[in-house]
PDB file of N, CA and C in Angstrom:
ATOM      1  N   UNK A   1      59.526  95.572  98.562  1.00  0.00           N
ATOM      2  CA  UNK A   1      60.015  94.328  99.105  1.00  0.00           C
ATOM      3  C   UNK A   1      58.908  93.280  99.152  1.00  0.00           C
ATOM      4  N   UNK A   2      57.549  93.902  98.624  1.00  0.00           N
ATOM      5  CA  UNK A   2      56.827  92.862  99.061  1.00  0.00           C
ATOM      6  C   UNK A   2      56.555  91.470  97.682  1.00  0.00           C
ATOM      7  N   UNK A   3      57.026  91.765  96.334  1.00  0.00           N
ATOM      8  CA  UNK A   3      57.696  91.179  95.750  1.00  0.00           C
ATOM      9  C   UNK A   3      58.559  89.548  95.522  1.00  0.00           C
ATOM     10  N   UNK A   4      58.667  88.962  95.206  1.00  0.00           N
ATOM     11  CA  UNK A   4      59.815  87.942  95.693  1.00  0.00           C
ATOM     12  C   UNK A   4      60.773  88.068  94.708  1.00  0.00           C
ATOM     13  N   UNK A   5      61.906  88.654  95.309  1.00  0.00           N
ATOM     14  CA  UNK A   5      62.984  88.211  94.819  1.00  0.00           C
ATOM     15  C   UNK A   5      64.054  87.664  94.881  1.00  0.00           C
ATOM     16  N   UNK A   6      64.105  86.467  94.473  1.00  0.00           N
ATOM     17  CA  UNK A   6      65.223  85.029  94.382  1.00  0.00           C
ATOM     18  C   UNK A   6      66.629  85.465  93.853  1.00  0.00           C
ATOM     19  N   UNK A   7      67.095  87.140  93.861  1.00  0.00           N
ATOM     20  CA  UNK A   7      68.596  87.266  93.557  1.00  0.00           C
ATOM     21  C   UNK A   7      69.019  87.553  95.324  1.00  0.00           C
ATOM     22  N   UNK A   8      70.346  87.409  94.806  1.00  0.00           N
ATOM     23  CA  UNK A   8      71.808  87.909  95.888  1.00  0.00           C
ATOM     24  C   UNK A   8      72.151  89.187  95.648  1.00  0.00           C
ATOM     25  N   UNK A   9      71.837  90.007  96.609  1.00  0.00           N
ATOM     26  CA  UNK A   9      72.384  91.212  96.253  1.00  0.00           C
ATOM     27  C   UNK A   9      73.709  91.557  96.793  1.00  0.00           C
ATOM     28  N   UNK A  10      74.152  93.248  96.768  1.00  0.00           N
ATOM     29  CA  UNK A  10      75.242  93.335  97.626  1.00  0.00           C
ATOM     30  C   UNK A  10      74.884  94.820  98.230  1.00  0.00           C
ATOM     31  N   UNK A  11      75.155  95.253  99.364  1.00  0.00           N
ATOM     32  CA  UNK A  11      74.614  96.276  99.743  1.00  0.00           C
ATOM     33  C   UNK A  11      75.321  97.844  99.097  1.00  0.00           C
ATOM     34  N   UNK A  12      74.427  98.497  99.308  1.00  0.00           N
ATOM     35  CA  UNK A  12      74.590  99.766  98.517  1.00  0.00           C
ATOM     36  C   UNK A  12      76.533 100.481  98.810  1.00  0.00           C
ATOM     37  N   UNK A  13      76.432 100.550 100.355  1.00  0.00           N
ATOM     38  CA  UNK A  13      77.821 100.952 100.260  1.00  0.00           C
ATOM     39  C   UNK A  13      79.178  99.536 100.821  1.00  0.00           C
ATOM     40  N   UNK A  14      79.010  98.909  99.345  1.00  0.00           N
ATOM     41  CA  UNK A  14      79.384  97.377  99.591  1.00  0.00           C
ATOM     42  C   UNK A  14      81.226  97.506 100.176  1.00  0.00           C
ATOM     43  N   UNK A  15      81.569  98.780  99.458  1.00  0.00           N
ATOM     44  CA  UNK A  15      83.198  98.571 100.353  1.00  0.00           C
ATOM     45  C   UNK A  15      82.732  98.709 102.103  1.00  0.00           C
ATOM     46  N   UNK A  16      82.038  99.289 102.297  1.00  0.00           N
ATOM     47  CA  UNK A  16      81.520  99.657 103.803  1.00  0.00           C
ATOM     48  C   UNK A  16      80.944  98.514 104.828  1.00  0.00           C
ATOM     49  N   UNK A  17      80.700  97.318 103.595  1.00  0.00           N
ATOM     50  CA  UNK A  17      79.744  96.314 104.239  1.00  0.00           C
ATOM     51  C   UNK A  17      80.932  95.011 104.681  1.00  0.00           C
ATOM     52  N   UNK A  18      80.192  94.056 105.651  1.00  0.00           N
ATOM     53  CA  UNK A  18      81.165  92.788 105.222  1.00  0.00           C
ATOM     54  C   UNK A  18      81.332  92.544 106.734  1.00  0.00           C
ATOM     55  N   UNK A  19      82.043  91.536 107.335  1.00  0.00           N
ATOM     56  CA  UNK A  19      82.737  91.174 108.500  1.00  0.00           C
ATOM     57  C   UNK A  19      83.580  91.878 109.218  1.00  0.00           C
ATOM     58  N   UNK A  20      84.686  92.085 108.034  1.00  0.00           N
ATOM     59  CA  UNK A  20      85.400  93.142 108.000  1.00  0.00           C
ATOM     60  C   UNK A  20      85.651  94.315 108.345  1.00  0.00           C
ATOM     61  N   UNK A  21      84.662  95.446 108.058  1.00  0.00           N
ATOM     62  CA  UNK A  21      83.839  96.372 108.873  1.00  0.00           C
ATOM     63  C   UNK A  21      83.513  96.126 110.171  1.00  0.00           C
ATOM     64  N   UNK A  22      82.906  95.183 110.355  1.00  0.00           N
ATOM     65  CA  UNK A  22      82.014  94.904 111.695  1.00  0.00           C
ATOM     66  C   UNK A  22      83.269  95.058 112.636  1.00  0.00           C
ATOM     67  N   UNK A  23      84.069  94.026 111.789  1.00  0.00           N
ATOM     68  CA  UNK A  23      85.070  93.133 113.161  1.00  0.00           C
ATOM     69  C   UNK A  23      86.251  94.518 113.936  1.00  0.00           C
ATOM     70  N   UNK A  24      86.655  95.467 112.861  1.00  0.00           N
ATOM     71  CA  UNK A  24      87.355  96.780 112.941  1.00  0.00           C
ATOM     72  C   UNK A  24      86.768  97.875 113.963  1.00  0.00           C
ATOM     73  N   UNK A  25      85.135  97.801 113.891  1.00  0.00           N
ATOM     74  CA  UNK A  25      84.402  98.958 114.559  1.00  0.00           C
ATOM     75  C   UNK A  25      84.636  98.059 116.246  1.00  0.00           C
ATOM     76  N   UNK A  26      83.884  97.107 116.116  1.00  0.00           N
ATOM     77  CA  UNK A  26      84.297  95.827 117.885  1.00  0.00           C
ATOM     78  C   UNK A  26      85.336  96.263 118.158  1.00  0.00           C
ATOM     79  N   UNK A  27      86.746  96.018 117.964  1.00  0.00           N
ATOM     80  CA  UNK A  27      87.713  96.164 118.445  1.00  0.00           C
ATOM     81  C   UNK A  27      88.378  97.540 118.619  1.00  0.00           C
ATOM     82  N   UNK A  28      87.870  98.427 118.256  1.00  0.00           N
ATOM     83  CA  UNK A  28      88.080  99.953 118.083  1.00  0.00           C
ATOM     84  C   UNK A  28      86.985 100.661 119.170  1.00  0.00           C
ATOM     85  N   UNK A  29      85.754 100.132 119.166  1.00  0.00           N
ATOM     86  CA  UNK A  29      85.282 100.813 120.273  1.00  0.00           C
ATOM     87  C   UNK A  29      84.587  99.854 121.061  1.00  0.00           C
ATOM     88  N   UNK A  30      84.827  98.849 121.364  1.00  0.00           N
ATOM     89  CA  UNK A  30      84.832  97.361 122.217  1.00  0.00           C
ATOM     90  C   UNK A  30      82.908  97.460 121.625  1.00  0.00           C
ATOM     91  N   UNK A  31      81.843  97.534 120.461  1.00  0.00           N
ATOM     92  CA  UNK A  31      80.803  97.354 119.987  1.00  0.00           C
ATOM     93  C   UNK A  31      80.626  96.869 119.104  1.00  0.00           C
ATOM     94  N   UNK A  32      79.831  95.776 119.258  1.00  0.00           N
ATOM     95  CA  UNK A  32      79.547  94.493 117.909  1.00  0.00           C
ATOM     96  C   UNK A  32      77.987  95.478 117.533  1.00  0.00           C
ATOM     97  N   UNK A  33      77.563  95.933 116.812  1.00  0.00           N
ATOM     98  CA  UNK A  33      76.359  96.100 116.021  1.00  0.00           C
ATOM     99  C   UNK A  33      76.105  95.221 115.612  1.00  0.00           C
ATOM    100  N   UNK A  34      74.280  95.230 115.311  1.00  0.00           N
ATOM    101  CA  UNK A  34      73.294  94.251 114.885  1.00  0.00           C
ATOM    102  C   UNK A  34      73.502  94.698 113.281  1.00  0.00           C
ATOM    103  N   UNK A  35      73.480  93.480 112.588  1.00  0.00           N
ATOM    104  CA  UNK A  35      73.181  93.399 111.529  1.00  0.00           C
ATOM    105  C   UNK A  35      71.588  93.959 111.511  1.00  0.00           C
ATOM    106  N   UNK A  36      71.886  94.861 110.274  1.00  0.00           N
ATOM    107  CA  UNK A  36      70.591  95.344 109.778  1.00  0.00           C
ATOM    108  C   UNK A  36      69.486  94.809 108.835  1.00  0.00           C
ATOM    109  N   UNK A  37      68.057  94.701 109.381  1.00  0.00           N
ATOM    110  CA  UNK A  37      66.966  93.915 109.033  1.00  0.00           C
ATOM    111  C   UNK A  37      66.856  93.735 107.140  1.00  0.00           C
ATOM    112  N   UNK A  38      66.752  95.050 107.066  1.00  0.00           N
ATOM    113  CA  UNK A  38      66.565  95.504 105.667  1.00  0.00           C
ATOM    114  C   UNK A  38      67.762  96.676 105.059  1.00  0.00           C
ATOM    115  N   UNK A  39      68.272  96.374 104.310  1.00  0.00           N
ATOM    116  CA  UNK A  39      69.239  96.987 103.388  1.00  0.00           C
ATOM    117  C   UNK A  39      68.891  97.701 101.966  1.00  0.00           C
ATOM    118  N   UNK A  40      69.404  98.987 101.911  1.00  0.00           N
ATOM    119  CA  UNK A  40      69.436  99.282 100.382  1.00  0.00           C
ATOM    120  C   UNK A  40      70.716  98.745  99.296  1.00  0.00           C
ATOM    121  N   UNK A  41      70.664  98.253  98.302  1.00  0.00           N
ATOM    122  CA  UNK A  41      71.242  97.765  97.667  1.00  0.00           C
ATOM    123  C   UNK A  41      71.979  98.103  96.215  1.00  0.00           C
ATOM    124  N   UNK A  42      72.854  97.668  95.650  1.00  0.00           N
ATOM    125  CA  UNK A  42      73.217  98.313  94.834  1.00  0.00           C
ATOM    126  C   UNK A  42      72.696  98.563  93.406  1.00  0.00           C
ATOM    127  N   UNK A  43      71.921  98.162  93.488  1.00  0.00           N
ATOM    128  CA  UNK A  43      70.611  98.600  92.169  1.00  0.00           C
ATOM    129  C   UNK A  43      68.897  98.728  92.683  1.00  0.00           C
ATOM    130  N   UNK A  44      69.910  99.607  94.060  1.00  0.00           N
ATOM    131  CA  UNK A  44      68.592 100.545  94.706  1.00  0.00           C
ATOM    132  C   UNK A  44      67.451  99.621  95.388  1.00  0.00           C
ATOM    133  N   UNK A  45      67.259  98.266  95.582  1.00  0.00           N
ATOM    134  CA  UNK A  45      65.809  97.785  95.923  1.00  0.00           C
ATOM    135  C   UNK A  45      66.172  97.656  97.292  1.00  0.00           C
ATOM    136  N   UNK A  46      65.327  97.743  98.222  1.00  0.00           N
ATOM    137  CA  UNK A  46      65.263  97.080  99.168  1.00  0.00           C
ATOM    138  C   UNK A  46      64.901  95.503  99.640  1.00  0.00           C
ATOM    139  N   UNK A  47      65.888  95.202 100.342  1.00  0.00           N
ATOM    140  CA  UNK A  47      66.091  93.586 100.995  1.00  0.00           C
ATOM    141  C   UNK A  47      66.222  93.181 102.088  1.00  0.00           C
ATOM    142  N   UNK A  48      65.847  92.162 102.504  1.00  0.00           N
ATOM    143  CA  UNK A  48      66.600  91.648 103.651  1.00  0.00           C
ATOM    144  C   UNK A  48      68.075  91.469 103.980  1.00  0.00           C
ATOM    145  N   UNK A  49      68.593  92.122 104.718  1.00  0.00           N
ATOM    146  CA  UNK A  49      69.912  91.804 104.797  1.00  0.00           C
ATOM    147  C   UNK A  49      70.677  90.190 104.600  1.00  0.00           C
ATOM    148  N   UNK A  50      69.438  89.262 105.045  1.00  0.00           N
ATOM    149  CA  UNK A  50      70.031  87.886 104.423  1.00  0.00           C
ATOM    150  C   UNK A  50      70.330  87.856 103.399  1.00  0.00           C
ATOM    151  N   UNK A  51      69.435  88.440 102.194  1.00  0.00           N
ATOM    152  CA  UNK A  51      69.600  88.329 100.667  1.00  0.00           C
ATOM    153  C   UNK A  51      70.834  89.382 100.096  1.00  0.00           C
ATOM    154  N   UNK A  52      71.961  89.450 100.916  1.00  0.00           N
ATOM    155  CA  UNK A  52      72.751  90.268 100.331  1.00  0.00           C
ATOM    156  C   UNK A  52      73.720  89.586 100.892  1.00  0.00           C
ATOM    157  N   UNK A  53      75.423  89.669 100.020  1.00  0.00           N
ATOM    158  CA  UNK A  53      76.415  89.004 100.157  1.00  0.00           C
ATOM    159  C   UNK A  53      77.877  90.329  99.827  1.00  0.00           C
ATOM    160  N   UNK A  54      79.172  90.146 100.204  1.00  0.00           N
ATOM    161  CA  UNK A  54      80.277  90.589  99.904  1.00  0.00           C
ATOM    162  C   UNK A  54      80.802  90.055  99.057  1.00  0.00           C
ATOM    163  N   UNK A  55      80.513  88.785  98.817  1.00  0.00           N
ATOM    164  CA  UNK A  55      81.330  87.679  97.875  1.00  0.00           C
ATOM    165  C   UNK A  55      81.018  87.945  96.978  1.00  0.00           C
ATOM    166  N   UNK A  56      81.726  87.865  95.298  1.00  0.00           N
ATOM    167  CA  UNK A  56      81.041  87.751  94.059  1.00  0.00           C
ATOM    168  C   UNK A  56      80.573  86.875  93.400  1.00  0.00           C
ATOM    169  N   UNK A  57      81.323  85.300  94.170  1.00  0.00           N
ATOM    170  CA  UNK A  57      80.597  84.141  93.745  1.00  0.00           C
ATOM    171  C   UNK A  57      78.922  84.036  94.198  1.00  0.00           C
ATOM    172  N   UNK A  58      78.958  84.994  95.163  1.00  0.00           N
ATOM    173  CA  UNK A  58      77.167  84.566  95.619  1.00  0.00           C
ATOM    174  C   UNK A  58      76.440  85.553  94.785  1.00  0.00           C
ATOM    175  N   UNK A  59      76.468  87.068  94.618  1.00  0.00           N
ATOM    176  CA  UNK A  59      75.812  87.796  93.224  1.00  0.00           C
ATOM    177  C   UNK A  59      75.484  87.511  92.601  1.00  0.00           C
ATOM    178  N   UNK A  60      74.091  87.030  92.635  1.00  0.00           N
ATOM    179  CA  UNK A  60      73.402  87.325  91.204  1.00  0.00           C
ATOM    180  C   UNK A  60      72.214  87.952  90.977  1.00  0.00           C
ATOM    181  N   UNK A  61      72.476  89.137  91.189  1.00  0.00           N
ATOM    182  CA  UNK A  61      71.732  90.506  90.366  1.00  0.00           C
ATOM    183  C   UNK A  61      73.289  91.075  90.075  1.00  0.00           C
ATOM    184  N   UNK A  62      72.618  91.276  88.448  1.00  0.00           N
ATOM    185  CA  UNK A  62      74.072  91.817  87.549  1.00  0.00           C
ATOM    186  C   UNK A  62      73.691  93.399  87.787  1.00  0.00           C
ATOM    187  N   UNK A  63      72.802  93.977  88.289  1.00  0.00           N
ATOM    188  CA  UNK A  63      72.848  95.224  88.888  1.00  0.00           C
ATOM    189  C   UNK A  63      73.423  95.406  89.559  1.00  0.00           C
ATOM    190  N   UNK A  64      73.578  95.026  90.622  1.00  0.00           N
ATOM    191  CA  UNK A  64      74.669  94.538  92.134  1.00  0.00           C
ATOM    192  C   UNK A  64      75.922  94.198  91.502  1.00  0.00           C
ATOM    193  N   UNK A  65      76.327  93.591  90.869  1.00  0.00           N
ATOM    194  CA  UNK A  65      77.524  92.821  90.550  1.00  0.00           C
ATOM    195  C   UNK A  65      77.888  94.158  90.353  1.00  0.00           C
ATOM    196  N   UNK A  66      77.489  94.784  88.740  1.00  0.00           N
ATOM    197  CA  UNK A  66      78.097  96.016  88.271  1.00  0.00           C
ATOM    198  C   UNK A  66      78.293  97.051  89.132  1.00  0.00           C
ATOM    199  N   UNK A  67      77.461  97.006  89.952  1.00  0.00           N
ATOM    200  CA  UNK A  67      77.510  98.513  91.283  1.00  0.00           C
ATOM    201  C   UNK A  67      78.562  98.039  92.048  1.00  0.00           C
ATOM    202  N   UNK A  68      79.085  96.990  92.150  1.00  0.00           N
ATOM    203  CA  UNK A  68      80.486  96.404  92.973  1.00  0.00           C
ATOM    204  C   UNK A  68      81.332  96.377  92.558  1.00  0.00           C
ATOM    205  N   UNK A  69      81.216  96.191  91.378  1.00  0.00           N
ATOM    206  CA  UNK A  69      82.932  96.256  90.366  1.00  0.00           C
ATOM    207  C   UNK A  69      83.021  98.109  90.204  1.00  0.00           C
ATOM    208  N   UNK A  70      82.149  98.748  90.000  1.00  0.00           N
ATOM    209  CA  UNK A  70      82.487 100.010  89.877  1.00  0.00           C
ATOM    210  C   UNK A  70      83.103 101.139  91.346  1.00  0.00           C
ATOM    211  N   UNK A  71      82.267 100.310  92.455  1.00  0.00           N
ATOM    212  CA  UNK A  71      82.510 101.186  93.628  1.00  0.00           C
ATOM    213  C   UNK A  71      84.161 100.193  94.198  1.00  0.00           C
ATOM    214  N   UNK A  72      84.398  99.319  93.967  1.00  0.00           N
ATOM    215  CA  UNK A  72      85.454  98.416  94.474  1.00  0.00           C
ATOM    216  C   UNK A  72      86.577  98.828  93.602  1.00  0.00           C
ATOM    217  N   UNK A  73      86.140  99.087  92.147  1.00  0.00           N
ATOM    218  CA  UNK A  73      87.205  99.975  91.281  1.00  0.00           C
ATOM    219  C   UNK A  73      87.885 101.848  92.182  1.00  0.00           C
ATOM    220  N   UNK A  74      86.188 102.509  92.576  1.00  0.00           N
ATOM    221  CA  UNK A  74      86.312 103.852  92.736  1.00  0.00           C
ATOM    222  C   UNK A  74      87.502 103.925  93.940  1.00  0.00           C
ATOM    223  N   UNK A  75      87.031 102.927  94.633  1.00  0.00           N
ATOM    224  CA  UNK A  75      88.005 102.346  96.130  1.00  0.00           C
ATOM    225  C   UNK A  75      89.346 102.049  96.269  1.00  0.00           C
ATOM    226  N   UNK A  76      89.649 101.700  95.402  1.00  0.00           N
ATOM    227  CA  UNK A  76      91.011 101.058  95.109  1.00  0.00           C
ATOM    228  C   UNK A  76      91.752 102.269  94.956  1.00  0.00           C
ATOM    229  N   UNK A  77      91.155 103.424  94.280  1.00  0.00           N
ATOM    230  CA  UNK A  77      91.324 104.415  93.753  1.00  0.00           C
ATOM    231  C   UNK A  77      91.938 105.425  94.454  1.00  0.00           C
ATOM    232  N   UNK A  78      90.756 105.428  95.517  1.00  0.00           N
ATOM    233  CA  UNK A  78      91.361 106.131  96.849  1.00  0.00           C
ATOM    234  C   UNK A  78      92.078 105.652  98.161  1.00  0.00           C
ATOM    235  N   UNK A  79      92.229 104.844  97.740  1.00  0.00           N
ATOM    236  CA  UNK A  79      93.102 103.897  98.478  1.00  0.00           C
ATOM    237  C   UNK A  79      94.644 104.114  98.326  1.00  0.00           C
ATOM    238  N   UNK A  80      94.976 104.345  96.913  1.00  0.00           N
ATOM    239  CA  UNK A  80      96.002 104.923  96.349  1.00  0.00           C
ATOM    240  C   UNK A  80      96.605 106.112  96.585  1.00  0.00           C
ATOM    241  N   UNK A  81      95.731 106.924  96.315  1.00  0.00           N
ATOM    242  CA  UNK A  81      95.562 108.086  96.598  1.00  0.00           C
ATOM    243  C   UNK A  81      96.314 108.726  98.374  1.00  0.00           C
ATOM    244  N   UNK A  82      95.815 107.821  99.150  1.00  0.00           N
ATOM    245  CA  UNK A  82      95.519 108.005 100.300  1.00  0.00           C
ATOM    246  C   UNK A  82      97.171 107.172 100.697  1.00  0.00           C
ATOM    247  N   UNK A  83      97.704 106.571 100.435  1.00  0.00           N
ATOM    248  CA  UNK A  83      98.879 105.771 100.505  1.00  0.00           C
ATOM    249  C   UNK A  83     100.058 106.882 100.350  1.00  0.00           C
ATOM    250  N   UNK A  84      99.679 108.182  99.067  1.00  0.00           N
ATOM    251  CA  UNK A  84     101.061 108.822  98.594  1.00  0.00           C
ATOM    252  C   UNK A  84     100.315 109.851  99.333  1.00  0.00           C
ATOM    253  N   UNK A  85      99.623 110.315 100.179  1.00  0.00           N
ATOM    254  CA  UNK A  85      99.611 111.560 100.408  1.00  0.00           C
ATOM    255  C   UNK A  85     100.891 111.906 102.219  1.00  0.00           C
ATOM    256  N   UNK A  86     101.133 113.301 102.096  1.00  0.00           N
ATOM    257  CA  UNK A  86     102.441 113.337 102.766  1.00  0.00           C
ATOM    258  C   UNK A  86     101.616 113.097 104.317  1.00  0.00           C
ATOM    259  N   UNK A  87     102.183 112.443 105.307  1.00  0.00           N
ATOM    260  CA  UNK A  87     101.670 112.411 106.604  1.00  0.00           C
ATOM    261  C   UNK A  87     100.730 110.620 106.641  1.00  0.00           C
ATOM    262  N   UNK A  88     100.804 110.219 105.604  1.00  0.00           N
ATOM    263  CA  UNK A  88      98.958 109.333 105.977  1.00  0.00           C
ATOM    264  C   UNK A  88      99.568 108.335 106.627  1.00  0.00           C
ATOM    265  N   UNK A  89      98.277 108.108 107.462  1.00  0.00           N
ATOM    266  CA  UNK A  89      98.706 106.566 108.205  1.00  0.00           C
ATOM    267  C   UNK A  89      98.700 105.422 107.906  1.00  0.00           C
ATOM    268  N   UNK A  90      98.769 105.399 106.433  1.00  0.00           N
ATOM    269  CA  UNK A  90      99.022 104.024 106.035  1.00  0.00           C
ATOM    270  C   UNK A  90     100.526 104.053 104.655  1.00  0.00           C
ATOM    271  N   UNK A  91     101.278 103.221 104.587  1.00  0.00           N
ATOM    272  CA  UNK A  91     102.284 103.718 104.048  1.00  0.00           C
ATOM    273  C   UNK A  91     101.792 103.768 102.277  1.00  0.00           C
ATOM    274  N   UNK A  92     102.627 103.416 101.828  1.00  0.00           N
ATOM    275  CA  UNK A  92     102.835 103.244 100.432  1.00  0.00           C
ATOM    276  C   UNK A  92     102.256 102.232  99.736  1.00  0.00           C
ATOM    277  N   UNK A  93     103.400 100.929 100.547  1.00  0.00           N
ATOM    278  CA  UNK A  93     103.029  99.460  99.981  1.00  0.00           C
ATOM    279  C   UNK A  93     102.002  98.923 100.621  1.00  0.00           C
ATOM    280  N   UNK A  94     101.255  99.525 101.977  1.00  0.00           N
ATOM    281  CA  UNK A  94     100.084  98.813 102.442  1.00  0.00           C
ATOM    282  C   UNK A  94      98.935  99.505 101.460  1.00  0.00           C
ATOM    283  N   UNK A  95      99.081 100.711 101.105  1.00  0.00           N
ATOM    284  CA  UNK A  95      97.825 101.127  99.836  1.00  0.00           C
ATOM    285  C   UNK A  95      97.609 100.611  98.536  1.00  0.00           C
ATOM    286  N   UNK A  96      99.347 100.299  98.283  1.00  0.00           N
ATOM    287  CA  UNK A  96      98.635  99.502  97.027  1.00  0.00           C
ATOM    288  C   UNK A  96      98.726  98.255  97.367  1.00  0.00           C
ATOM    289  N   UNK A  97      98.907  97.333  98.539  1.00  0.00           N
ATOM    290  CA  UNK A  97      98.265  96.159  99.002  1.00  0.00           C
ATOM    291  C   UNK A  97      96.746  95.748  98.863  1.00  0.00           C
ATOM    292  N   UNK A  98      96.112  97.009  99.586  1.00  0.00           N
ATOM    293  CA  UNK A  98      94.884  97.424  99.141  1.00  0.00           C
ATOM    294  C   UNK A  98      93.907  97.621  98.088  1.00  0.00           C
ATOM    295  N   UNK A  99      94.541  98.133  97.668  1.00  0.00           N
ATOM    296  CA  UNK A  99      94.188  98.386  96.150  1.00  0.00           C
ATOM    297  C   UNK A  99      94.107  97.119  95.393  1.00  0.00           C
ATOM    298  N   UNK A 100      95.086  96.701  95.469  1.00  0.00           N
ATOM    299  CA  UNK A 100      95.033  95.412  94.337  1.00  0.00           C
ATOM    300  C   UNK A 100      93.936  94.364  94.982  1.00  0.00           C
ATOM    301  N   UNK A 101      94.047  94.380  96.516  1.00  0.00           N
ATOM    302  CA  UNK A 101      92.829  93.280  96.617  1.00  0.00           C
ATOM    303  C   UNK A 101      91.071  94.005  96.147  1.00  0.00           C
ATOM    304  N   UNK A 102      90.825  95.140  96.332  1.00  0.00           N
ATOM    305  CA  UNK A 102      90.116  95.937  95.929  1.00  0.00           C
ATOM    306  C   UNK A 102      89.743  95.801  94.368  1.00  0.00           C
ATOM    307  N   UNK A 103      90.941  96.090  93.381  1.00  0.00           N
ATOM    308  CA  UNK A 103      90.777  95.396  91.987  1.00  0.00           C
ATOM    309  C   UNK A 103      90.849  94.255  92.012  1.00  0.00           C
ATOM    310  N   UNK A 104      91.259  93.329  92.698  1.00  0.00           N
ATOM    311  CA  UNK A 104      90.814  91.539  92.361  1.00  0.00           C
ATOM    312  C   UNK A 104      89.074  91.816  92.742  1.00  0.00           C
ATOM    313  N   UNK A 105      88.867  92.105  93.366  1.00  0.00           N
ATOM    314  CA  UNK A 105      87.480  92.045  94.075  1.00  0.00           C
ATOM    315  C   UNK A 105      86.686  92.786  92.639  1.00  0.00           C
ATOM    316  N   UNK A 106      86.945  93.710  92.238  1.00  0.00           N
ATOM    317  CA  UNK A 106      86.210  94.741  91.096  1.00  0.00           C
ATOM    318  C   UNK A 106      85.842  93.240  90.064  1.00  0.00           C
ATOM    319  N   UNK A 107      87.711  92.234  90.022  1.00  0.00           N
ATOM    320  CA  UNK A 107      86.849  91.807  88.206  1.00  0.00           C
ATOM    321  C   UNK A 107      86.538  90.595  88.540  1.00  0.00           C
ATOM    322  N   UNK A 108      86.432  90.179  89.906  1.00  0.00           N
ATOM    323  CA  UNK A 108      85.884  89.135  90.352  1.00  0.00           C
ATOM    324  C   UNK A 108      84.043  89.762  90.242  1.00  0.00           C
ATOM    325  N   UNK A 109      83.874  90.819  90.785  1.00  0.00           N
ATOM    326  CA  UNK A 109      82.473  90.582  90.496  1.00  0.00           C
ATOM    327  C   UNK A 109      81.801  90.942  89.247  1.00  0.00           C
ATOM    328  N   UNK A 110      82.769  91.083  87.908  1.00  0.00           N
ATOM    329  CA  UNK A 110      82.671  91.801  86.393  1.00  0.00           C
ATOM    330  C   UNK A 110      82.782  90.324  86.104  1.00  0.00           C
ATOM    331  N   UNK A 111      83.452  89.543  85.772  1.00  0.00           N
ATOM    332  CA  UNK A 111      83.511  88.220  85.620  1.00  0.00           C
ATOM    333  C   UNK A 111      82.282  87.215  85.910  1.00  0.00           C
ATOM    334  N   UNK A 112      81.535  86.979  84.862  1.00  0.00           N
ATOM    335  CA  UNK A 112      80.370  85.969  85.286  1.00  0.00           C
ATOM    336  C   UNK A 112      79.781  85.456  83.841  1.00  0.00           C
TER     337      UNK A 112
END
């Protein structure tokens, strides 16, 4: 890290990362967590958590980009998966609700 580097990354387990996350864990066990100082990322370097984004318009390390379209692809995946299995708590049409925003997200960050 001691380095300068002027890209946007996205963090290593980027379906895991985001507001999104945060805002689900608060209201589930009434705890806001601190954003973390330094992050591993999706083409492995370490960063400041400032220098990393969810968005694909802000990416640019095409290492990152590609590690997001592939894990946002793997996601979608099981997302599916997880929709038809007998018992799950999420139905059918909310998994592949999921999913598809999951693949918009994949070729949004393949797209550049």
């Amino acid at each position: 890290m001691s380095e300068m580097d002027p890209h946007i990354h996205v963090e290593q387990r980027v379906t895991h990362a985001g507001h999104d996350v945060r805002n689900l864990l608060a209201s589930t066990f009434g705890l806001a967590a601190d954003a973390p100082a330094v992050v591993t990322t999706g083409c492995g370097r370490q960063v400041p958590y400032a220098m990393t984004s969810p968005r694909p318009e802000s990416v640019t390390c095409l290492a990152c980009r590609d590690h997001a379209h592939r894990e946002h692809l793997r996601f979608a995946d099981q997302v599916e998966q997880l929709g038809r299995m007998p018992g799950s708590v999420i139905s059918d049409d909310q998994a592949t609700l999921a999913a598809e925003r999951h693949r918009d997200l994949a070729q949004r960050f393949r797209s550049r």
